[in-house]
Protein backbone atom coordinates (compact mmCIF):
# COMPACT_ATOMS: atom_id res chain seq x y z
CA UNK A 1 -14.85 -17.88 -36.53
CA UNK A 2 -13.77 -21.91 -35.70
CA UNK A 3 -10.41 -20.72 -34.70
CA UNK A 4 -11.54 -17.56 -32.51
CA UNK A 5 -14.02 -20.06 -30.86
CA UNK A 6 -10.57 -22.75 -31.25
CA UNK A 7 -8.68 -20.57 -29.53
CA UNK A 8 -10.82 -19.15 -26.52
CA UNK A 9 -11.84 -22.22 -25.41
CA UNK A 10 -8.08 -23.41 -25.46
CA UNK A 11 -7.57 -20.28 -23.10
CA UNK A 12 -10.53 -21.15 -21.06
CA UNK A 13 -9.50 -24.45 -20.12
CA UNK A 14 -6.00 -23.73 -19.72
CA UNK A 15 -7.01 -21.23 -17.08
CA UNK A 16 -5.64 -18.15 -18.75
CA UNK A 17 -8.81 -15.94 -19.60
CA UNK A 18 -8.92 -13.20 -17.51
CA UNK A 19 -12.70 -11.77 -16.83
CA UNK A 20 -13.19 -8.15 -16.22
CA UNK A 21 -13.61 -8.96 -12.31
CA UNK A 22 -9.75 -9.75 -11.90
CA UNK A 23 -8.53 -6.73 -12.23
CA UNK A 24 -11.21 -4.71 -10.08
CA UNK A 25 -9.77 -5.35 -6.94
CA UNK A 26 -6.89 -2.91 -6.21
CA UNK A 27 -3.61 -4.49 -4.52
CA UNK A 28 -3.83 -4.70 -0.20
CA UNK A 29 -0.19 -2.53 -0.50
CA UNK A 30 0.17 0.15 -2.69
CA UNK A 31 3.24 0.37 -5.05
CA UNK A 32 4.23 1.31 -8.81
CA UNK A 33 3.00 0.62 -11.82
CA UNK A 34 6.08 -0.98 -12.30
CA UNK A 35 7.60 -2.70 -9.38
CA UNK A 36 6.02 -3.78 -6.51
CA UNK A 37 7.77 -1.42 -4.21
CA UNK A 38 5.72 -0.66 -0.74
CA UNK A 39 6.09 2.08 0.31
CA UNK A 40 7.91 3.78 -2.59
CA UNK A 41 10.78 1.81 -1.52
CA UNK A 42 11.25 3.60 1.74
CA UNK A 43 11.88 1.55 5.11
CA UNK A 44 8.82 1.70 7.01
CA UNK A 45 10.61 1.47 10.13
CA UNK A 46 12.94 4.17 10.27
CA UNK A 47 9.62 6.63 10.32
CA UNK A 48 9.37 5.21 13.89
CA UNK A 49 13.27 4.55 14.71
CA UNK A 50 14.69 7.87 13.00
CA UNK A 51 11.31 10.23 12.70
CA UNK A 52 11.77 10.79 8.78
CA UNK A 53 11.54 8.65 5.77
CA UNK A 54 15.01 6.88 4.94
CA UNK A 55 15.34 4.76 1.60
CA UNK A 56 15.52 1.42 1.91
CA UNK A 57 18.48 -0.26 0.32
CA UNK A 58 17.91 -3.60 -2.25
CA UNK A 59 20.26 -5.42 0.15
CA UNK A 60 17.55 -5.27 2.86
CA UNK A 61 14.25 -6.32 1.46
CA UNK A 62 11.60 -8.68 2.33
CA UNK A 63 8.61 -10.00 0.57
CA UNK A 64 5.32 -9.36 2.63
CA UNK A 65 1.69 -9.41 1.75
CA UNK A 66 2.46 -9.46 -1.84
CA UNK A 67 4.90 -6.63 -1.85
CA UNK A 68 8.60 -6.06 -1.93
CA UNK A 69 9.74 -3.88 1.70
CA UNK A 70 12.58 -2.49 1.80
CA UNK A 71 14.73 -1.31 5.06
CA UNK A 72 17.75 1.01 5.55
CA UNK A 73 19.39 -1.75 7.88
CA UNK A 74 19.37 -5.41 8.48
CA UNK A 75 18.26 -4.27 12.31
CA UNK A 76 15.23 -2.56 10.61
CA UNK A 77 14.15 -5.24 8.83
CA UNK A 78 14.67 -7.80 11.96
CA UNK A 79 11.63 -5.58 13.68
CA UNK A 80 9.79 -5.44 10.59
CA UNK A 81 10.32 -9.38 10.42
CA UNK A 82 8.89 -9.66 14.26
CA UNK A 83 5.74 -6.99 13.56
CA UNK A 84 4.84 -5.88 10.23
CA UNK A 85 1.81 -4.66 11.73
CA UNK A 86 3.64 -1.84 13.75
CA UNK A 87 5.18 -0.78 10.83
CA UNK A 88 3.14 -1.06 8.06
CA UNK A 89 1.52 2.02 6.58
CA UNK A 90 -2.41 2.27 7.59
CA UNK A 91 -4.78 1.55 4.69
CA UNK A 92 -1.83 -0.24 3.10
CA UNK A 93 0.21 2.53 2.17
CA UNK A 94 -2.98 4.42 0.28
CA UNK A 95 -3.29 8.12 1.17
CA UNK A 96 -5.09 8.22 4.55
CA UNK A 97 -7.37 11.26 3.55
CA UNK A 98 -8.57 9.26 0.06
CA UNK A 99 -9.46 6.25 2.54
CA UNK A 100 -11.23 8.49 5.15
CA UNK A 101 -13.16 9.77 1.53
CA UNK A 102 -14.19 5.67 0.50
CA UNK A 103 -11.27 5.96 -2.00
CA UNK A 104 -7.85 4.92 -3.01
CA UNK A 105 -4.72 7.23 -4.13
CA UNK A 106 -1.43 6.83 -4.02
CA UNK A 107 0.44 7.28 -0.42
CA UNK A 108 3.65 9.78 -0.69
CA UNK A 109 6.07 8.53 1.25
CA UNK A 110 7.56 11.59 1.91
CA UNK A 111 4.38 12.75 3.32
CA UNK A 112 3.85 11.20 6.39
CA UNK A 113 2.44 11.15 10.53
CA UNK A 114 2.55 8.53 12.99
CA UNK A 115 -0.51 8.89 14.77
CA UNK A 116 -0.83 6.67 18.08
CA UNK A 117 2.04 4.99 17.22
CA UNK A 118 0.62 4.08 13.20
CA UNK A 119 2.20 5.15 10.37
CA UNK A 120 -0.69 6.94 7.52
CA UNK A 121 0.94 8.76 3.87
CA UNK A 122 -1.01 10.89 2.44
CA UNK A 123 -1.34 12.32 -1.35
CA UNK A 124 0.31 15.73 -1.61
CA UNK A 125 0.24 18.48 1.02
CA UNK A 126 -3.02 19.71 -0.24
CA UNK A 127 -4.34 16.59 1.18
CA UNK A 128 -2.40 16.26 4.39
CA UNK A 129 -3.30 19.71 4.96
CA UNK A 130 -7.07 18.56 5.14
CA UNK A 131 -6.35 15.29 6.54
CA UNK A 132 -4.45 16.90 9.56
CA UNK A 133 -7.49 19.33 10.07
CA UNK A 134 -9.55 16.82 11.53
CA UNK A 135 -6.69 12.90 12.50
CA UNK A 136 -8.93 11.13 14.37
CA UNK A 137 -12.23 11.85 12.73
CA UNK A 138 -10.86 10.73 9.78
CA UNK A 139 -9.10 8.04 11.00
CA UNK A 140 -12.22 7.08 12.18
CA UNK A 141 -13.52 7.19 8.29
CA UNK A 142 -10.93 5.72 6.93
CA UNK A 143 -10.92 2.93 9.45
CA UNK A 144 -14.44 2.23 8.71
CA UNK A 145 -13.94 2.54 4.93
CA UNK A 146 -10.71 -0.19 4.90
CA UNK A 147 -10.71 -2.72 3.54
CA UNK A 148 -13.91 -2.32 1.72
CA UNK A 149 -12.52 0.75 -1.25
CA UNK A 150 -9.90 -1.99 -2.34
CA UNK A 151 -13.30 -3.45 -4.40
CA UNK A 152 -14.45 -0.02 -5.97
């Protein structure tokens, strides 16, 4: 019992207990389990310079808002560079329809709409099929609902 009681006050004071509360807040940009990816690796630009998703390339990446972007071209990541906030997926690359619901899922990049020049993933195409039913009323949601579901 002295060297449980040793050893988690030796953790306290060091600063490396971790409390339940740490880990309830989700990440601001979705990626993998394993990597910190946004985006699933695809450049968030080329939605809005090509009109499709294009993989980025590890020679063209760029650490933002505690995630790793990566771009197709060096010219893509310039504009990136100058606005992330064009470019960046809504919600922070969550599935729109989950946000417009108060919750998080993972954003396909391969299933995608720029809406008013802002770039939302969704799920699967179940849920973009219900999500495109009704854009701006769930935009309107999801808007509302962002960035308060990152705490649930």
């Amino acid at each position: 019992m002295l060297r449980q009681t040793i050893i988690a006050l030796s953790l306290i004071t060091t600063g490396l207990a971790v409390t339940p509360m740490a880990f309830a807040e989700k990440a601001p940009i979705y990626h993998g389990v394993f990597d910190d990816l946004a985006v699933g690796g695809y450049d968030p630009v080329a939605y809005f310079a090509s009109g499709k998703p294009v993989e980025g390339k590890k020679a063209f990446e760029y650490k933002y808002n505690n995630a790793t972007w990566r771009f197709a071209s060096a010219e893509n990541l310039a504009a990136f560079k100058a606005s992330p906030d064009k470019y960046a997926p809504q919600y922070g690359g969550y599935c729109a329809w989950a946000a417009s619901q108060g919750k998080t899922a993972p954003g396909d990049p391969k299933l995608w709409k720029v809406v008013n020049g802002k770039l939302y993933l969704n799920y699967n195409t179940d849920v973009q099929k219900k999500w495109e039913a009704d854009i701006p009323g769930l935009i309107a949601k999801g808007d509302a609902n962002w960035p308060a579901i990152l705490k649930k």
